[in-house]
N, C-alpha and C. Protein backbone atom coordinates (compact mmCIF):
# COMPACT_ATOMS: atom_id res chain seq x y z
N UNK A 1 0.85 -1.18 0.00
CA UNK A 1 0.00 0.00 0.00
C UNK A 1 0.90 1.24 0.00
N UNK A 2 0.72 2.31 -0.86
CA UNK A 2 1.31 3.42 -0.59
C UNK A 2 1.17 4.60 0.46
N UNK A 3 1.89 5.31 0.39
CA UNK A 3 1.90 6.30 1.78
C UNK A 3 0.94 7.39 0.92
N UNK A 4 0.35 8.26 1.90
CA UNK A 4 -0.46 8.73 1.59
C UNK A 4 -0.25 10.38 1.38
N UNK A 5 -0.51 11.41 -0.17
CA UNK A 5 -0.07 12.13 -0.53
C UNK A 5 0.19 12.99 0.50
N UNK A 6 1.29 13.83 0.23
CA UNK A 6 1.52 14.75 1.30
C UNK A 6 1.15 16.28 0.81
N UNK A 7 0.03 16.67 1.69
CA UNK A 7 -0.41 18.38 0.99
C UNK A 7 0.24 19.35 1.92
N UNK A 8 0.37 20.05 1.34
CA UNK A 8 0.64 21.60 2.02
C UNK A 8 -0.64 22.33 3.10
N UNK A 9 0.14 22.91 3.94
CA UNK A 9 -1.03 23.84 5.36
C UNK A 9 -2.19 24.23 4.40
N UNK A 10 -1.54 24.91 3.28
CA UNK A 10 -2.11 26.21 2.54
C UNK A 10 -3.32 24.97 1.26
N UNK A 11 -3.02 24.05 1.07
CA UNK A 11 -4.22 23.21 0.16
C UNK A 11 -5.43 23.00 1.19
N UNK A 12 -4.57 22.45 2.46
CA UNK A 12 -5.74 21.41 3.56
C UNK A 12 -6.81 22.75 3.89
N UNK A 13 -6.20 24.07 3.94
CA UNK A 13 -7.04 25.13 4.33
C UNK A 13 -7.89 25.45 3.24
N UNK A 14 -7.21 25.38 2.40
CA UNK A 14 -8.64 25.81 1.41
C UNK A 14 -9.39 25.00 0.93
N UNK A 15 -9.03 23.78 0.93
CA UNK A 15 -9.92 22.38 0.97
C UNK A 15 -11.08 22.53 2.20
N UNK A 16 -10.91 23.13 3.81
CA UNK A 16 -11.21 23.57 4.55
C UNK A 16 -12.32 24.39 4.24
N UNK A 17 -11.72 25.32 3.46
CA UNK A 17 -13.02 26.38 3.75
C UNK A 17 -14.17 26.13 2.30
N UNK A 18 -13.40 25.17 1.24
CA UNK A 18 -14.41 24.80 0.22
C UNK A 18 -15.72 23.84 1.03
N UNK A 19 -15.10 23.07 2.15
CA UNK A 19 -15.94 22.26 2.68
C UNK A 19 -17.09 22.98 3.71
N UNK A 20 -16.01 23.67 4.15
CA UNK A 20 -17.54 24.68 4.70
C UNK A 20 -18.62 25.26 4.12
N UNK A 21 -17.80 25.85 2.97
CA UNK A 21 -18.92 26.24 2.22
C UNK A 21 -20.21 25.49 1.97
N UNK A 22 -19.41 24.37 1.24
CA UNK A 22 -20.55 23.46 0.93
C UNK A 22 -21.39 23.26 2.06
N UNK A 23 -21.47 23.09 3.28
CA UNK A 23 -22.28 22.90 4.72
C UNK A 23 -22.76 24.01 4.72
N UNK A 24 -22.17 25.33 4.74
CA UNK A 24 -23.24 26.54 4.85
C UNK A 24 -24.30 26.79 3.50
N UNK A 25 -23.95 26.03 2.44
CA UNK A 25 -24.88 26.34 1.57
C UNK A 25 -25.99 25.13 1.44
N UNK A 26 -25.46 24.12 2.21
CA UNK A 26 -26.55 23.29 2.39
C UNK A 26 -27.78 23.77 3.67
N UNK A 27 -26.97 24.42 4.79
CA UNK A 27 -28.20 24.71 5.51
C UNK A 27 -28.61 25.79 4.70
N UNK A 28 -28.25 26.93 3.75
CA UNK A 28 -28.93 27.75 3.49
C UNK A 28 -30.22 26.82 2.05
N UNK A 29 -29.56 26.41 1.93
CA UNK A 29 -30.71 25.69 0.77
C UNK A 29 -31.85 24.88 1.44
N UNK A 30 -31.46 23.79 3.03
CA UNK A 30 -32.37 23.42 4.08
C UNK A 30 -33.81 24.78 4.16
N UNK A 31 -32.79 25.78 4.59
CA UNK A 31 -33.88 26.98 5.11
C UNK A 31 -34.65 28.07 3.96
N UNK A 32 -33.83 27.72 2.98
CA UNK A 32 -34.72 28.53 1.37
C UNK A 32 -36.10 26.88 1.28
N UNK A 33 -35.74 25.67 1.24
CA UNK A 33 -36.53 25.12 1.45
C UNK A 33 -37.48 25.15 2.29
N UNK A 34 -37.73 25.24 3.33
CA UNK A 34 -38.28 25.06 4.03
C UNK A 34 -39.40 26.68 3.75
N UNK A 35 -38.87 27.74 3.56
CA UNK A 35 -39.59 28.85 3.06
C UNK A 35 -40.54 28.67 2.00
N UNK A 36 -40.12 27.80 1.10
CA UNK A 36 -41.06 27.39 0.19
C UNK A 36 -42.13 26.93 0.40
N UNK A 37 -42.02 25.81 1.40
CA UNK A 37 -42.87 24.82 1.97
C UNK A 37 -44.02 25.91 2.15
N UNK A 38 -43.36 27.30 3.20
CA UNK A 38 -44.80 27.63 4.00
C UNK A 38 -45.30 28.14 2.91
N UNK A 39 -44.63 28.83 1.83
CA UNK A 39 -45.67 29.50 0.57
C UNK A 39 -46.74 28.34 0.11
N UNK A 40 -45.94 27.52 -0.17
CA UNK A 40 -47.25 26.32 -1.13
C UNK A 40 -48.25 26.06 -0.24
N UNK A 41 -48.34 25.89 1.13
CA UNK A 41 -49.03 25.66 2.17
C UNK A 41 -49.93 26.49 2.04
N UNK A 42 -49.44 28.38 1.90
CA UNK A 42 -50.24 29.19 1.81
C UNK A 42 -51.01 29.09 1.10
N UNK A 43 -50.30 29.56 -0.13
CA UNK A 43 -50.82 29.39 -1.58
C UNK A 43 -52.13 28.17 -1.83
N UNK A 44 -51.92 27.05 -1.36
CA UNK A 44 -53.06 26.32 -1.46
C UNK A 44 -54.26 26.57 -0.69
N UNK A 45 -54.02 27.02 0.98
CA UNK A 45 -55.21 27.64 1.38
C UNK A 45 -55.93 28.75 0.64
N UNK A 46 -55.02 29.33 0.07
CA UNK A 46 -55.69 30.75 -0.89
C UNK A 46 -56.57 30.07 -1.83
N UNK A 47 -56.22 29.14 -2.72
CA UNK A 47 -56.84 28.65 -3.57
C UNK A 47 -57.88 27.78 -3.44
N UNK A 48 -57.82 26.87 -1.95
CA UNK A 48 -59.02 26.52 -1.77
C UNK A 48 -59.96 27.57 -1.36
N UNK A 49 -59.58 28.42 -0.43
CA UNK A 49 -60.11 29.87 -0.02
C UNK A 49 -61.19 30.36 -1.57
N UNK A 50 -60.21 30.82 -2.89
CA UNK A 50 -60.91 31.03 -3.99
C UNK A 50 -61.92 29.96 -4.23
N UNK A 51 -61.70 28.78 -4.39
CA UNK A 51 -62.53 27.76 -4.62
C UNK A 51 -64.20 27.68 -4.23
N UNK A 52 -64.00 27.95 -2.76
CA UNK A 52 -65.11 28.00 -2.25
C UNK A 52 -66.05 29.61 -2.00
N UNK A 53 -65.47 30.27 -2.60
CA UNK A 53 -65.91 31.55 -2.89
C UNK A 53 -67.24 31.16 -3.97
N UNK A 54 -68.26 32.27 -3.63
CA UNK A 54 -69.72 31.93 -4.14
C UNK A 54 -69.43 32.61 -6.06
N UNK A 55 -68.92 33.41 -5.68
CA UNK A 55 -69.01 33.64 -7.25
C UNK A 55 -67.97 32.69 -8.71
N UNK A 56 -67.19 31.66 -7.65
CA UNK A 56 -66.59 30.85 -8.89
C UNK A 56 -67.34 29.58 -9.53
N UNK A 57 -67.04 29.62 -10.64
CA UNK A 57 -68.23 28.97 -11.67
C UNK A 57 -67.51 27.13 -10.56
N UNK A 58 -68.66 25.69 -11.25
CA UNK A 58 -67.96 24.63 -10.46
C UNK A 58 -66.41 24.44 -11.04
N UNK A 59 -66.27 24.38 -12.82
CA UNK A 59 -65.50 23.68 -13.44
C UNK A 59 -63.87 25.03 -12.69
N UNK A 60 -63.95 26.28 -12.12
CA UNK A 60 -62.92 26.83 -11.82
C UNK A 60 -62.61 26.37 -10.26
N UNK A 61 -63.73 26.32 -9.73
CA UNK A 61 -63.70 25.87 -8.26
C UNK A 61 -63.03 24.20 -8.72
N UNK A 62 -63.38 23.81 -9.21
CA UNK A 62 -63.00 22.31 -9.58
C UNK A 62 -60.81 22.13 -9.59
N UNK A 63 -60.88 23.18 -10.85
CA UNK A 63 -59.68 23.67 -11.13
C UNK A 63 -58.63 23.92 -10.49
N UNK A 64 -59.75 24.89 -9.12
CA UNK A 64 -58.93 25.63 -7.55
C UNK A 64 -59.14 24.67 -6.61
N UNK A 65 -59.38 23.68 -6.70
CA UNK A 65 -59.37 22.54 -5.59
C UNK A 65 -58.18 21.63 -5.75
N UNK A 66 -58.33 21.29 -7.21
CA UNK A 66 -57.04 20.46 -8.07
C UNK A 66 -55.47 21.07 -7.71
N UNK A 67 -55.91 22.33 -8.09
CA UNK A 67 -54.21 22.98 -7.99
C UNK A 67 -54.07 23.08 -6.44
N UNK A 68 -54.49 23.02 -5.13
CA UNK A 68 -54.33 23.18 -3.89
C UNK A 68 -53.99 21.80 -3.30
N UNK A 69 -54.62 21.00 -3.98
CA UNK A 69 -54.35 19.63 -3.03
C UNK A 69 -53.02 19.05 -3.89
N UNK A 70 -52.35 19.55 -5.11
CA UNK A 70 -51.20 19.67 -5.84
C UNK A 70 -50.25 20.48 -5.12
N UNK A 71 -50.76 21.23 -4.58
CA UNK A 71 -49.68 22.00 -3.71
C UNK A 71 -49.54 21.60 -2.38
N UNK A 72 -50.06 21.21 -2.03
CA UNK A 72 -50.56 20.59 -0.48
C UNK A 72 -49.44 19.41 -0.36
N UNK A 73 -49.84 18.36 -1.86
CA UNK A 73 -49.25 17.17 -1.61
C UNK A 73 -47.79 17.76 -2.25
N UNK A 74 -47.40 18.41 -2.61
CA UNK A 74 -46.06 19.10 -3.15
C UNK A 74 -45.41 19.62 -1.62
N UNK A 75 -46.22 20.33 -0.75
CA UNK A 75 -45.47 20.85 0.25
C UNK A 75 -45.27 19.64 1.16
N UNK A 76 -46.01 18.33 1.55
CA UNK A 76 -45.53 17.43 2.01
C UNK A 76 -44.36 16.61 1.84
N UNK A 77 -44.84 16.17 0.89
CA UNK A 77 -43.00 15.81 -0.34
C UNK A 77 -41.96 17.06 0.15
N UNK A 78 -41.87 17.59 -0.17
CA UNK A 78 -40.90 18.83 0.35
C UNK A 78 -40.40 18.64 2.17
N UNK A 79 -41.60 18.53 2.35
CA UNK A 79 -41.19 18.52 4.01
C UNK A 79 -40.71 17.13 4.43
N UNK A 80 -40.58 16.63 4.25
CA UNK A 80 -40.17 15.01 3.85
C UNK A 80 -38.29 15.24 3.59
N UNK A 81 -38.54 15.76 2.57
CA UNK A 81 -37.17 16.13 2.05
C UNK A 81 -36.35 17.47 3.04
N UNK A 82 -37.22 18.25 3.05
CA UNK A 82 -36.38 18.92 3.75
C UNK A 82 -35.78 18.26 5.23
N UNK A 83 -36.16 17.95 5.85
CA UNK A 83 -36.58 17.09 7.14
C UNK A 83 -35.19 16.17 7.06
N UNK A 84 -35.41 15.31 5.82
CA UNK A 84 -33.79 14.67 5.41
C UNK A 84 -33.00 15.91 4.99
N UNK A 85 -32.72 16.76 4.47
CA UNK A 85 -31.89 17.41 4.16
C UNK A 85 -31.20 18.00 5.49
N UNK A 86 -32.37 18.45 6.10
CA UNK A 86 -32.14 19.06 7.53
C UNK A 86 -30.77 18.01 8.59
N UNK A 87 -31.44 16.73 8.54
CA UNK A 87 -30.68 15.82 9.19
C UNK A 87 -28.87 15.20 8.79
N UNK A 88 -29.07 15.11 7.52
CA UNK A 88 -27.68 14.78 6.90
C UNK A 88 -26.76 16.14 7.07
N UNK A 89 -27.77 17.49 6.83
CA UNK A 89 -26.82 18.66 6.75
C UNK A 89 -26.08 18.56 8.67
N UNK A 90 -26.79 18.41 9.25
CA UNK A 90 -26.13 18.78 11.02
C UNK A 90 -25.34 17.43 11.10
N UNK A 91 -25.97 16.37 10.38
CA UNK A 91 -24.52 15.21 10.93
C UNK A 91 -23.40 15.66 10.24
N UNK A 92 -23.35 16.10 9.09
CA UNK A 92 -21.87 16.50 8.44
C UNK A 92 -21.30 17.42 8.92
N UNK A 93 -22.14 18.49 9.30
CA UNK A 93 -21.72 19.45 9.83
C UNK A 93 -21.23 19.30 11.50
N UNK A 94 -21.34 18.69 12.23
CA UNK A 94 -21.74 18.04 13.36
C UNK A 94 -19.88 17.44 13.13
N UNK A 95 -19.63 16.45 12.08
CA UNK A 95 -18.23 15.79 11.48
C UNK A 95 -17.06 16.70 10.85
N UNK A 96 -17.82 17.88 10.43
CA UNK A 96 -16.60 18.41 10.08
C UNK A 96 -16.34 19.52 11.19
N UNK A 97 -17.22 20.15 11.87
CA UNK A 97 -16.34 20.81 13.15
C UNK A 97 -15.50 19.86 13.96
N UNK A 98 -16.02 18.49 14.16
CA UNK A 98 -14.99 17.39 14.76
C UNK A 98 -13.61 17.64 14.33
N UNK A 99 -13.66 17.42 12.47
CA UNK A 99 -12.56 17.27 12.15
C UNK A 99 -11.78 18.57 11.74
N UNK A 100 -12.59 20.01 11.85
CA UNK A 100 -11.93 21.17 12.54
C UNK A 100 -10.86 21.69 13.34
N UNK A 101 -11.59 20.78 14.44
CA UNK A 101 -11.47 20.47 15.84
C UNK A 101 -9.98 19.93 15.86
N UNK A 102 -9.97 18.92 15.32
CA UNK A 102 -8.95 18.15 15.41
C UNK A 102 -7.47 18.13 14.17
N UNK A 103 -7.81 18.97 13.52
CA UNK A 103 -6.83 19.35 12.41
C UNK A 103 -6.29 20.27 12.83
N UNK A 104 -7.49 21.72 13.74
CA UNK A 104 -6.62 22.65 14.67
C UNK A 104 -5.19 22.05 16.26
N UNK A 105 -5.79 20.91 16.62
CA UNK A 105 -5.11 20.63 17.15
C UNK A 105 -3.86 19.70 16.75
N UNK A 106 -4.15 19.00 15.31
CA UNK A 106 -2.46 18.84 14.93
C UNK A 106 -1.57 20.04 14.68
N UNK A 107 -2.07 20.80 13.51
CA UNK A 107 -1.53 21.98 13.74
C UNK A 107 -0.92 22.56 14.54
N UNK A 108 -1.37 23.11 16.15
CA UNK A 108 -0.49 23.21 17.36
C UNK A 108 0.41 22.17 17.18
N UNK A 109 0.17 21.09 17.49
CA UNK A 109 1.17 20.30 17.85
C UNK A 109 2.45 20.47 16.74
N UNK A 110 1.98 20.31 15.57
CA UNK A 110 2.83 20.23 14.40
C UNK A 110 3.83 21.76 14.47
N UNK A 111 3.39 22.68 14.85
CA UNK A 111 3.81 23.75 14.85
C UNK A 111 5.60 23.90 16.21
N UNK A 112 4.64 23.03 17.51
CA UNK A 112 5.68 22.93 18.71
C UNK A 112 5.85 22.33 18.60
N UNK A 113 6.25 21.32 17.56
CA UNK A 113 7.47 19.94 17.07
C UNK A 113 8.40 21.23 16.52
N UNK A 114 7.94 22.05 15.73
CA UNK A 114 9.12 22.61 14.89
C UNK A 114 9.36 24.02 15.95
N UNK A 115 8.80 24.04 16.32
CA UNK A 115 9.25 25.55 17.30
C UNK A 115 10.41 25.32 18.35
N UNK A 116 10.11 23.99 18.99
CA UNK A 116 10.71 22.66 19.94
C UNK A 116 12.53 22.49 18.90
N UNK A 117 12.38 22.13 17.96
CA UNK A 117 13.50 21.85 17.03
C UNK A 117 13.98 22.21 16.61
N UNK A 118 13.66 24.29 16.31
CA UNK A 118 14.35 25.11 16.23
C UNK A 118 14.91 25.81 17.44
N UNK A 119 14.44 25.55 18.65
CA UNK A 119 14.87 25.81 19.79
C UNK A 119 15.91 25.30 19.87
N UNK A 120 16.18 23.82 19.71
CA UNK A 120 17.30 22.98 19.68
C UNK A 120 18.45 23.45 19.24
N UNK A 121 18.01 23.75 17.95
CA UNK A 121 19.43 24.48 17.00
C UNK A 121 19.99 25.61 17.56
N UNK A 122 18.72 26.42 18.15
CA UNK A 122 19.84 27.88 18.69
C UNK A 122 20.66 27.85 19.48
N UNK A 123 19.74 26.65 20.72
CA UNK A 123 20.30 25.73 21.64
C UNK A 123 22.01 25.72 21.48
N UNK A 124 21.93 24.76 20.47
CA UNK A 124 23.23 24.20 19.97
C UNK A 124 24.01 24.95 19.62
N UNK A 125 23.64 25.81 18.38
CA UNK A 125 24.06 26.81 18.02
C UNK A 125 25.44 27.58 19.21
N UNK A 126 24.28 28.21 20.37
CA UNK A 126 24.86 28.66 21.04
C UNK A 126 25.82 28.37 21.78
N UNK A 127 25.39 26.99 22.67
CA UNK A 127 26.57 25.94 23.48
C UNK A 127 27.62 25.71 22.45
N UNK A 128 26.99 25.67 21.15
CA UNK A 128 28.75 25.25 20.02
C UNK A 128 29.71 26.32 20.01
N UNK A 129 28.88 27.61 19.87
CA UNK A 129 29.94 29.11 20.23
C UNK A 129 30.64 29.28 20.99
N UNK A 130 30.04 28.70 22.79
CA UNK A 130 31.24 29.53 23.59
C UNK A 130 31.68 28.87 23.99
N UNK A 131 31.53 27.07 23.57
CA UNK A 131 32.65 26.23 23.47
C UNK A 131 34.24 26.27 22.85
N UNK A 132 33.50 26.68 21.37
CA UNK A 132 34.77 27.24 20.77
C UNK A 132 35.48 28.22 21.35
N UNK A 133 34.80 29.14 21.69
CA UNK A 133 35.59 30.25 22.21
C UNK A 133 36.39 30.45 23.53
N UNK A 134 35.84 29.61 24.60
CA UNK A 134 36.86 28.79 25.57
C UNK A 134 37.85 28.26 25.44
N UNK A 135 37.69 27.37 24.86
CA UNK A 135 38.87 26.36 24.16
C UNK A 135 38.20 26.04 22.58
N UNK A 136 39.62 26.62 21.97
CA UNK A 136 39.59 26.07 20.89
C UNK A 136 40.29 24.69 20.14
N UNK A 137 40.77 24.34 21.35
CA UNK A 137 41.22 22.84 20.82
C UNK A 137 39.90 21.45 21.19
N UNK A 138 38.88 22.15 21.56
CA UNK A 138 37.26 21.03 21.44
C UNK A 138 36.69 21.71 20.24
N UNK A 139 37.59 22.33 19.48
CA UNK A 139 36.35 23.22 18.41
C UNK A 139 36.00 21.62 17.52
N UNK A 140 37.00 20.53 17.05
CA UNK A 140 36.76 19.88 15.93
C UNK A 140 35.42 19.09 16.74
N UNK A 141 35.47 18.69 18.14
CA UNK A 141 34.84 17.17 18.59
C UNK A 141 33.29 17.76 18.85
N UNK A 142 33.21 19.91 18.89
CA UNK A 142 32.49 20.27 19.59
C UNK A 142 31.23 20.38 18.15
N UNK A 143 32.49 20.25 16.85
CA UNK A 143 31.35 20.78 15.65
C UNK A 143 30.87 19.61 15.27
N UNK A 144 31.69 17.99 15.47
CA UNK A 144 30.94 17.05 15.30
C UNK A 144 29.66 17.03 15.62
N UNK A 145 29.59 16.95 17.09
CA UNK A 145 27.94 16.89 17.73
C UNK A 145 27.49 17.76 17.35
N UNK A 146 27.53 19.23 16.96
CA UNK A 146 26.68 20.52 16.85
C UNK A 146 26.66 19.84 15.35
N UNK A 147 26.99 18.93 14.40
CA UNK A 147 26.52 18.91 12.73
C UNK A 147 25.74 17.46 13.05
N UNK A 148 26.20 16.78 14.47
CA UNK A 148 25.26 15.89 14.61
C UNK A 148 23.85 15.88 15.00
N UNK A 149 23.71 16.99 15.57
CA UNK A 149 22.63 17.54 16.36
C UNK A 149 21.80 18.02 14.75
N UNK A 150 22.33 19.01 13.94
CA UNK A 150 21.51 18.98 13.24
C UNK A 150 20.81 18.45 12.17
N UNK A 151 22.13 17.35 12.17
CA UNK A 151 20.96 16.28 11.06
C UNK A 151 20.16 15.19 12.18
N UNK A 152 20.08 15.48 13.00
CA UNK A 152 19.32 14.63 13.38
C UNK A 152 18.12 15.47 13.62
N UNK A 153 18.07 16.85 13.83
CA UNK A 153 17.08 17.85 13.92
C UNK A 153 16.50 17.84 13.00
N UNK A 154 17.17 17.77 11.53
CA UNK A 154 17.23 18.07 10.28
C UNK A 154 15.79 16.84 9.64
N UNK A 155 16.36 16.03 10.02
CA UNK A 155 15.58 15.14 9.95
C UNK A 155 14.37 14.93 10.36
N UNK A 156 14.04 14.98 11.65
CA UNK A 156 13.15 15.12 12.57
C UNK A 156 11.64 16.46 11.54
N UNK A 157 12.48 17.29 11.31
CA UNK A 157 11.74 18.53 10.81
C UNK A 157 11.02 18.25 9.83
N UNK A 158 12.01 18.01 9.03
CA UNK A 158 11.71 17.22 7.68
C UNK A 158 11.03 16.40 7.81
N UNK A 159 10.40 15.46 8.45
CA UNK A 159 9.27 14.10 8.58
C UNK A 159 8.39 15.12 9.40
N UNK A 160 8.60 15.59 10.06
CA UNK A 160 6.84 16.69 10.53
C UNK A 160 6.66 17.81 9.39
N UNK A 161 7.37 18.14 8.70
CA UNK A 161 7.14 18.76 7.29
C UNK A 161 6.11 17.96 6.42
């Protein structure tokens, strides 16, 4: 099995905020739905409302009964759907603040691995300076470990990279 691609801070974030999007435009499409619903709801009382009004002939009252219980059974279907839409939108959404959640906290971590490892180096850095400058006959044994120190830092960085 292969290892698995390695992306950059700057992809996973905007992969990030494409995914949000998509969740905020699903609840906004949940709640444009659901607005609909109450119109057709309306809209059909209006029309049975017309229906039963004394001055419509039968075959229009007929007409305005047809198109209301079309809307009626249209706003049920809808609410049905919205209802699922409603539910899948908060579990995903519900999963991706999880995984928010938890991408913010590699991040920290990933961040004080390398903050931690550049500490090291100045660390070194520094203890390698006023080694030398004490005695300069530990300068060769003192730059070994200080070039050992940083490939092993080097390394280290590089695999949390």
């Amino acid at each position: 099995m292969s290892a698995p691609a390695l992306v950059s801070r700057n992809d996973i974030h905007k992969s990030c905020k494409t995914v949000e999007a998509v969740v905020n435009l699903l609840n906004d499409y949940s709640e444009a739905v659901t607005a609909i619903i109450g119109i057709q709801k309306k809209l059909a009382k209006a029309l049975r409302d017309a229906a039963s009004a004394k001055i419509a002939s039968e075959v229009a009252a007929n007409a305005l009964n047809a198109s209301a219980t079309i809307f009626d059974t249209l706003g049920d279907v809808d609410m049905k759907f919205a209802k699922l839409v409603d539910s899948e939108c908060e579990g995903v959404s519900n999963e991706v603040k999880k995984w928010f959640k938890r991408l913010a906290k590699e991040e920290r971590q990933h961040d004080q691995k390398l903050a931690s490892a550049n500490d090291k180096v100045k660390q070194a850095g520094g203890y390698y300076e006023r080694k030398v400058k004490k005695n300069p006959a530990d300068a060769v044994e003192e730059h070994t470990r200080y070039i050992n120190l940083l490939t092993t830092v080097g390394h280290d960085t590089n695999q949390e990279k």
